[in-house]
N, C-alpha and C. Protein backbone atom coordinates (compact mmCIF):
# COMPACT_ATOMS: atom_id res chain seq x y z
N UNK A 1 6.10 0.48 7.64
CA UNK A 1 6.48 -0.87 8.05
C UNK A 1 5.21 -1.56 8.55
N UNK A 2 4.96 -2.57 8.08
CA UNK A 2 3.91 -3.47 8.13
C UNK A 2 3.98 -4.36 9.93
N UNK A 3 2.69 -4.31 10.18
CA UNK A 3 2.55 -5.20 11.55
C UNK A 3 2.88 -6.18 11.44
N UNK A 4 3.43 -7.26 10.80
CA UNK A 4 4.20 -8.62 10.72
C UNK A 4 5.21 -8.16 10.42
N UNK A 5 5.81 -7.30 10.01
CA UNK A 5 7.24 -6.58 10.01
C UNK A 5 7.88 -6.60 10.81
N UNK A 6 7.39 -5.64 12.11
CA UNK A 6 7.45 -5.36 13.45
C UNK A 6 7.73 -6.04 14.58
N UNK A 7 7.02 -6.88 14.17
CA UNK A 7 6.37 -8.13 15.01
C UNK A 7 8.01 -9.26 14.52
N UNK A 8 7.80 -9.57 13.36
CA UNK A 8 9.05 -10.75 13.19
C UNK A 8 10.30 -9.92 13.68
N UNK A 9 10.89 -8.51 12.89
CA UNK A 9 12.12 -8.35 13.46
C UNK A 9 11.91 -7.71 14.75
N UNK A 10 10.85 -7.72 15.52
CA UNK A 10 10.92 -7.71 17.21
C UNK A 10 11.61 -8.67 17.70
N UNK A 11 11.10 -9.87 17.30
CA UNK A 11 11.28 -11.54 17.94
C UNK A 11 12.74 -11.71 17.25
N UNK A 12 13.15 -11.21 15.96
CA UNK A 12 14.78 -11.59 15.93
C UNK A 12 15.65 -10.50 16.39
N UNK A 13 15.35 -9.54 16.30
CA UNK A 13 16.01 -8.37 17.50
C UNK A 13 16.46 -8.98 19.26
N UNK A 14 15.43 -9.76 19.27
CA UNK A 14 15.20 -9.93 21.38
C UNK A 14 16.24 -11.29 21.05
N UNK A 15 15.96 -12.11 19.83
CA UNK A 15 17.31 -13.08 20.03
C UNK A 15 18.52 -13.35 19.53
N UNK A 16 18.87 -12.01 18.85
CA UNK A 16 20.50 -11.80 18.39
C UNK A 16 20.61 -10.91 19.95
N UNK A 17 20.10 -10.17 20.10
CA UNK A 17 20.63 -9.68 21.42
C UNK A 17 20.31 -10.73 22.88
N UNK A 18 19.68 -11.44 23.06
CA UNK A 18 20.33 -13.01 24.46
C UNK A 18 21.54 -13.17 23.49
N UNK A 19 21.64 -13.63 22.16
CA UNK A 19 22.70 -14.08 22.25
C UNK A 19 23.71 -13.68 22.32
N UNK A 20 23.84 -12.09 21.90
CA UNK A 20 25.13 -11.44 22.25
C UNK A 20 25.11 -10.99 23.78
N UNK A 21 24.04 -10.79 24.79
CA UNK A 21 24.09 -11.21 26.30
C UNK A 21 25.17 -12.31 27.05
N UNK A 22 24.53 -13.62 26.09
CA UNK A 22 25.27 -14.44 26.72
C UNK A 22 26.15 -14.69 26.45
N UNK A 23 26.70 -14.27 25.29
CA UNK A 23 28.31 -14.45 24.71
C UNK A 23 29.08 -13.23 25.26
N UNK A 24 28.59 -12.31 25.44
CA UNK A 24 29.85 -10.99 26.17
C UNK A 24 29.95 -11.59 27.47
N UNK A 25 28.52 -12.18 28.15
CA UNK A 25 28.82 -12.25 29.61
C UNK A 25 29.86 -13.95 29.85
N UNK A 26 29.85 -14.22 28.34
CA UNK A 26 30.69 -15.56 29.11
C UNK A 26 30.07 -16.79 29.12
N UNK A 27 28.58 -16.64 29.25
CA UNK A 27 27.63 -17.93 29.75
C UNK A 27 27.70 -18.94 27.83
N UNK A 28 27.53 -18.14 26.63
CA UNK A 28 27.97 -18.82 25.48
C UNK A 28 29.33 -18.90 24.91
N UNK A 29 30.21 -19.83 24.68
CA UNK A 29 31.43 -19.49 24.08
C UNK A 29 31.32 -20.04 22.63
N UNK A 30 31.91 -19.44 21.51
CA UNK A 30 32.04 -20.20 20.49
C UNK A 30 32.53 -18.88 19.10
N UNK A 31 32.56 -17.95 19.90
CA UNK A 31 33.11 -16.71 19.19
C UNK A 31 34.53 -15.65 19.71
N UNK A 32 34.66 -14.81 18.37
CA UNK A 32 35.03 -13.83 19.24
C UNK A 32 34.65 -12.95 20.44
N UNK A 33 33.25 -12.88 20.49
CA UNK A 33 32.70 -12.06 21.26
C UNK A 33 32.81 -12.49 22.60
N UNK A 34 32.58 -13.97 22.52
CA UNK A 34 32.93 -14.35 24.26
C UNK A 34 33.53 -13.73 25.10
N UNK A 35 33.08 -13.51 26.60
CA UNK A 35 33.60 -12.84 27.25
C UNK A 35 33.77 -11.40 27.14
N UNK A 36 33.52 -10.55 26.49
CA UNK A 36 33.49 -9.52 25.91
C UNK A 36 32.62 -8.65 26.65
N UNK A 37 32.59 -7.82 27.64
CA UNK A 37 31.21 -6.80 27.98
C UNK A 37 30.98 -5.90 27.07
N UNK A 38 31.01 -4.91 26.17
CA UNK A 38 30.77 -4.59 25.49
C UNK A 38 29.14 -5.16 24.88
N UNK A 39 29.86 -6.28 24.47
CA UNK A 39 28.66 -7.02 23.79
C UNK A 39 27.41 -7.49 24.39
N UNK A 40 28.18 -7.42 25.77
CA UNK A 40 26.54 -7.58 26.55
C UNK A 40 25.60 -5.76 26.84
N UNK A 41 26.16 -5.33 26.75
CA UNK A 41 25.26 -3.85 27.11
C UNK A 41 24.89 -3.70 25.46
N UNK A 42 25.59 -3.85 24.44
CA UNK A 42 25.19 -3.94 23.13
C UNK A 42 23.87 -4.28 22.55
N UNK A 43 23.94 -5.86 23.89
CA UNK A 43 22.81 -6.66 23.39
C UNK A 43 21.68 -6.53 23.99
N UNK A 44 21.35 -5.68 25.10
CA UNK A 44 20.98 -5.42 26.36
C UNK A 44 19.94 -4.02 25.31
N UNK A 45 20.83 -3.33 24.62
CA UNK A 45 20.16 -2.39 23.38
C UNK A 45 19.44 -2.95 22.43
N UNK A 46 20.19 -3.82 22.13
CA UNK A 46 18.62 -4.56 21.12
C UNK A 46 18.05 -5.00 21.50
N UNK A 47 18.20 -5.81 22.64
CA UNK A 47 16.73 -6.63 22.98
C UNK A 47 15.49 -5.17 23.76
N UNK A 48 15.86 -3.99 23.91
CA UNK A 48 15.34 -3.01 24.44
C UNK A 48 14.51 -2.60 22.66
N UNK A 49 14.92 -2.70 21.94
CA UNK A 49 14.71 -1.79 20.76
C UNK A 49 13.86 -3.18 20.08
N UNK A 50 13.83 -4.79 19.99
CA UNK A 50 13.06 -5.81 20.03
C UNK A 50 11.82 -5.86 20.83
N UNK A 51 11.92 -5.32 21.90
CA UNK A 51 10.94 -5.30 22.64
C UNK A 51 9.71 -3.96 22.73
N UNK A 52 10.92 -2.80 21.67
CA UNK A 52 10.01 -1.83 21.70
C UNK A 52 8.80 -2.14 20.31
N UNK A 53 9.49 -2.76 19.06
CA UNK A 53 8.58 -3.10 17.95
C UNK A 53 7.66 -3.66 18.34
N UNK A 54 7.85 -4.92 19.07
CA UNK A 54 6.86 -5.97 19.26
C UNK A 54 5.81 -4.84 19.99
N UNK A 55 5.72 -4.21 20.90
CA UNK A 55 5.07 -3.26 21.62
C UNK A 55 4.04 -2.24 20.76
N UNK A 56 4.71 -1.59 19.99
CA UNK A 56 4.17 -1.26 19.00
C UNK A 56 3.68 -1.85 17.81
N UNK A 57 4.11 -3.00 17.39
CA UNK A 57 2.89 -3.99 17.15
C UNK A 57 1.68 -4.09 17.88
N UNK A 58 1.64 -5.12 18.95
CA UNK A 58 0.59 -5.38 19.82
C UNK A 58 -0.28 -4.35 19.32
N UNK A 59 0.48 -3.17 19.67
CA UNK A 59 -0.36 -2.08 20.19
C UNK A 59 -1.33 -1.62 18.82
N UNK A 60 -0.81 -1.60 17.73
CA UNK A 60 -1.38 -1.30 16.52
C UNK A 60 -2.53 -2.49 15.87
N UNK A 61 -2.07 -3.61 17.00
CA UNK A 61 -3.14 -5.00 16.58
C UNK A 61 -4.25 -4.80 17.23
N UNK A 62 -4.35 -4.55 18.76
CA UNK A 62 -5.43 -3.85 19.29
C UNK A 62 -5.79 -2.21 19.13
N UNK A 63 -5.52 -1.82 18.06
CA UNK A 63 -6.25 -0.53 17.61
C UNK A 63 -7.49 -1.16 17.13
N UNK A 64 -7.11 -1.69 16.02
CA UNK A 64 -8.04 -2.06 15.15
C UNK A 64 -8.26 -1.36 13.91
N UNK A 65 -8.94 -1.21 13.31
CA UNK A 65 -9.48 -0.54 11.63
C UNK A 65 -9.91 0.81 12.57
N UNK A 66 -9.70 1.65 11.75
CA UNK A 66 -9.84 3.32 11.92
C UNK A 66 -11.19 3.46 11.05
């Protein structure tokens, strides 16, 4: 998997999961999911697993060439 790979589905990982945050917790309505906890610890997992790519990006951007 390529470092712009990583990097883009980091950044859409961290914002399907706010948005399923704020739709389990209530703060977005416009679905089923509203209100729903489930969906917030759900989302609480991806934005953990978004935040781990991007990380490992970075991290592979400041390696540099081997």
């Amino acid at each position: 998997m390529g470092l712009w790979v990583r990097g883009v589905l980091g950044i859409v990982l961290i914002v399907i999961g706010g948005v399923w945050i704020a739709q389990g917790s209530g703060k977005m309505h416009g679905s089923t999911m509203t209100g729903h906890s489930q969906y917030t610890g759900l989302g609480v997992v991806v934005v953990v697993v978004g935040l781990g790519l991007l990380v490992w990006a970075w991290r592979l951007r400041n390696r540099g060439p081997r």
